[in-house]
Protein backbone atom coordinates (compact mmCIF):
# COMPACT_ATOMS: atom_id res chain seq x y z
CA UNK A 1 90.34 -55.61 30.40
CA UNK A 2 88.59 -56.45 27.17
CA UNK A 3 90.94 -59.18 24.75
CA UNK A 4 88.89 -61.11 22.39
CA UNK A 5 91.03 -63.44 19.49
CA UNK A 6 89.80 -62.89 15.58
CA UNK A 7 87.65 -66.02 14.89
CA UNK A 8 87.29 -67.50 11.49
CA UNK A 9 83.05 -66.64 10.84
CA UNK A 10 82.73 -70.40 9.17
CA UNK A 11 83.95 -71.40 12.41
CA UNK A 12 81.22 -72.58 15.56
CA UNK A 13 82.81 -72.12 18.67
CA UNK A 14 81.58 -73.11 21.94
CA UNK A 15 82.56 -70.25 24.83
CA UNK A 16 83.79 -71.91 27.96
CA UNK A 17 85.14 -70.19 31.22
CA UNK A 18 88.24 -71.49 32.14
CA UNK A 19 89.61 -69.92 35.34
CA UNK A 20 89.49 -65.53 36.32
CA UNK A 21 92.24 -63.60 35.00
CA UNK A 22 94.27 -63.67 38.70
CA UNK A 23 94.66 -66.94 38.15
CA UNK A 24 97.37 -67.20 35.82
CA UNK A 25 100.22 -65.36 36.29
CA UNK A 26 101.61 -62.41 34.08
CA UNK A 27 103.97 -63.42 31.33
CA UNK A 28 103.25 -66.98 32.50
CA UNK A 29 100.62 -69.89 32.18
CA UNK A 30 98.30 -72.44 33.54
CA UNK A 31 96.32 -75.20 32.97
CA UNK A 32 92.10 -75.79 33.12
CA UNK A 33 90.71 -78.97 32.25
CA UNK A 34 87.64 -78.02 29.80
CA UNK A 35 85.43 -80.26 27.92
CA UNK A 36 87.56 -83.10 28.80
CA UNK A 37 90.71 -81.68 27.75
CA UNK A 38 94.13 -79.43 29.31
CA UNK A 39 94.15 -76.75 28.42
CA UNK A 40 97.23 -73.99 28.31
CA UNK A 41 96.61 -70.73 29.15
CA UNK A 42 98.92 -68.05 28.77
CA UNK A 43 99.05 -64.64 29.73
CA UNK A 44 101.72 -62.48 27.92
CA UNK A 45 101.56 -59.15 29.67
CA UNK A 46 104.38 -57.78 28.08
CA UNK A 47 102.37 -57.93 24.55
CA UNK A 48 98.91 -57.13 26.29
CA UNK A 49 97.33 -60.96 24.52
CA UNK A 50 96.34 -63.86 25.58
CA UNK A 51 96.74 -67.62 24.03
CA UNK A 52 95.43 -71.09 24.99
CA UNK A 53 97.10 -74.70 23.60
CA UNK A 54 96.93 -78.15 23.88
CA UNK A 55 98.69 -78.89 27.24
CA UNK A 56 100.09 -81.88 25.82
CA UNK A 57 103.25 -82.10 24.27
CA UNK A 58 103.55 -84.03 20.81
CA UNK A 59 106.92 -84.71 21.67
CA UNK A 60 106.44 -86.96 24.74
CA UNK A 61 103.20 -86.95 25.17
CA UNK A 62 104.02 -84.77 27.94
CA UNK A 63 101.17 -82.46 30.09
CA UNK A 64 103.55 -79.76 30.73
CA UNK A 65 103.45 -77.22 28.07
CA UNK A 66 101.21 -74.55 30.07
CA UNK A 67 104.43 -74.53 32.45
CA UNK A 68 106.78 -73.61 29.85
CA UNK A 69 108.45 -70.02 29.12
CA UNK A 70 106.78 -67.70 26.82
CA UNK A 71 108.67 -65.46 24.62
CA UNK A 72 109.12 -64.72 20.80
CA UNK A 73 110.57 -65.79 17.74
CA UNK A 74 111.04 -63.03 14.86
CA UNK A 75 108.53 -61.91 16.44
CA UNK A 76 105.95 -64.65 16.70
CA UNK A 77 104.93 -65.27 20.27
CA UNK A 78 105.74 -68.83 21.33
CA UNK A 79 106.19 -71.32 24.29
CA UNK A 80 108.86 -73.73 24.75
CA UNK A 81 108.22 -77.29 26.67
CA UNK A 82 109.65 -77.23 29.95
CA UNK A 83 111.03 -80.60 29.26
CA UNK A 84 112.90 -80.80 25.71
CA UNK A 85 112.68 -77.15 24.20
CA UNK A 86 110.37 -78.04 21.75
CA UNK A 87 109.24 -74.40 21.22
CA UNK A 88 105.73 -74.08 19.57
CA UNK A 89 104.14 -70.95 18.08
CA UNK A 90 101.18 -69.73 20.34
CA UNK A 91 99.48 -68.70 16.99
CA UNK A 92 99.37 -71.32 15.03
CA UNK A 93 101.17 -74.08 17.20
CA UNK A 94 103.76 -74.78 14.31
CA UNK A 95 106.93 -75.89 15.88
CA UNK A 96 109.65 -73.95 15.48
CA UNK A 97 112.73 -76.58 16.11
CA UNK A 98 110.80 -79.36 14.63
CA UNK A 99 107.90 -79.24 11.83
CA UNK A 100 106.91 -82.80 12.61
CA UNK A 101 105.36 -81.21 15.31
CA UNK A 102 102.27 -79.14 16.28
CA UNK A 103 99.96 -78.14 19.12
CA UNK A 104 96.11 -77.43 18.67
CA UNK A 105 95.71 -73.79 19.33
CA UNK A 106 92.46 -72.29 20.75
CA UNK A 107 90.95 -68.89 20.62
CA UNK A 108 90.48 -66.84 23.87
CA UNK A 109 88.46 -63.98 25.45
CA UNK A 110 89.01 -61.96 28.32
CA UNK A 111 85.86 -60.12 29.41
CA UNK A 112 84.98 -59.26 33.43
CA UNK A 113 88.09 -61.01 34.37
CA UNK A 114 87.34 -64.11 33.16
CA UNK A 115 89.40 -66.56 31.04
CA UNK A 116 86.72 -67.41 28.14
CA UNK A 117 88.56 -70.45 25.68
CA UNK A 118 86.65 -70.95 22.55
CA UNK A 119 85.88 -75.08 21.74
């Protein structure tokens, strides 16, 4: 399984690998501490992509948001804290419930079944 993200060109990103593609589980997340940082992975099977997030949760200030559900919203794939719903777009990381709110998103690449997240 090939899945690379589109990345800006004026953008320098920094490849890291963050965990093998077993490791997180279909149409679910996980976390891998890169560069210093959590880092949410998710893995949404059912659209054949891949996103990665800030872990923390504006909210609360919360590390949970790699455990919360994945779905959509008109069509936008998002994740919803496990905690308060805040649901976030996996995209951009626009809230959806809340626009005082926002996650850092990050690009990903699957290559060799490894998790690559893009710094």
């Amino acid at each position: 399984m090939n899945t690379e993200t589109q990345i800006p060109t004026d953008t320098q990103v920094t490849w890291h690998i963050a965990c093998a593609v077993s490791d997180i589980p279909e149409d679910g997340g996980g976390c891998a501490f890169i560069d210093g940082k959590q880092i949410a992975i998710f893995n949404f099977a059912r659209r054949g992509e891949w996103y990665a997030t800030d872990n923390e949760c504006p909210h609360r200030q919360q590390m949970a948001v790699s455990r919360g559900m994945i779905g959509s919203h008109e069509g936008e794939p998002k994740v919803a804290c496990p905690f308060h719903k805040k649901t976030f777009s996996l995209k951009t990381g626009q809230c959806f419930n809340d626009d005082a709110y926002q996650i850092k998103t990050f690009p990903v690449m699957v290559r060799e079944n490894l998790v690559y997240i893009g710094l």
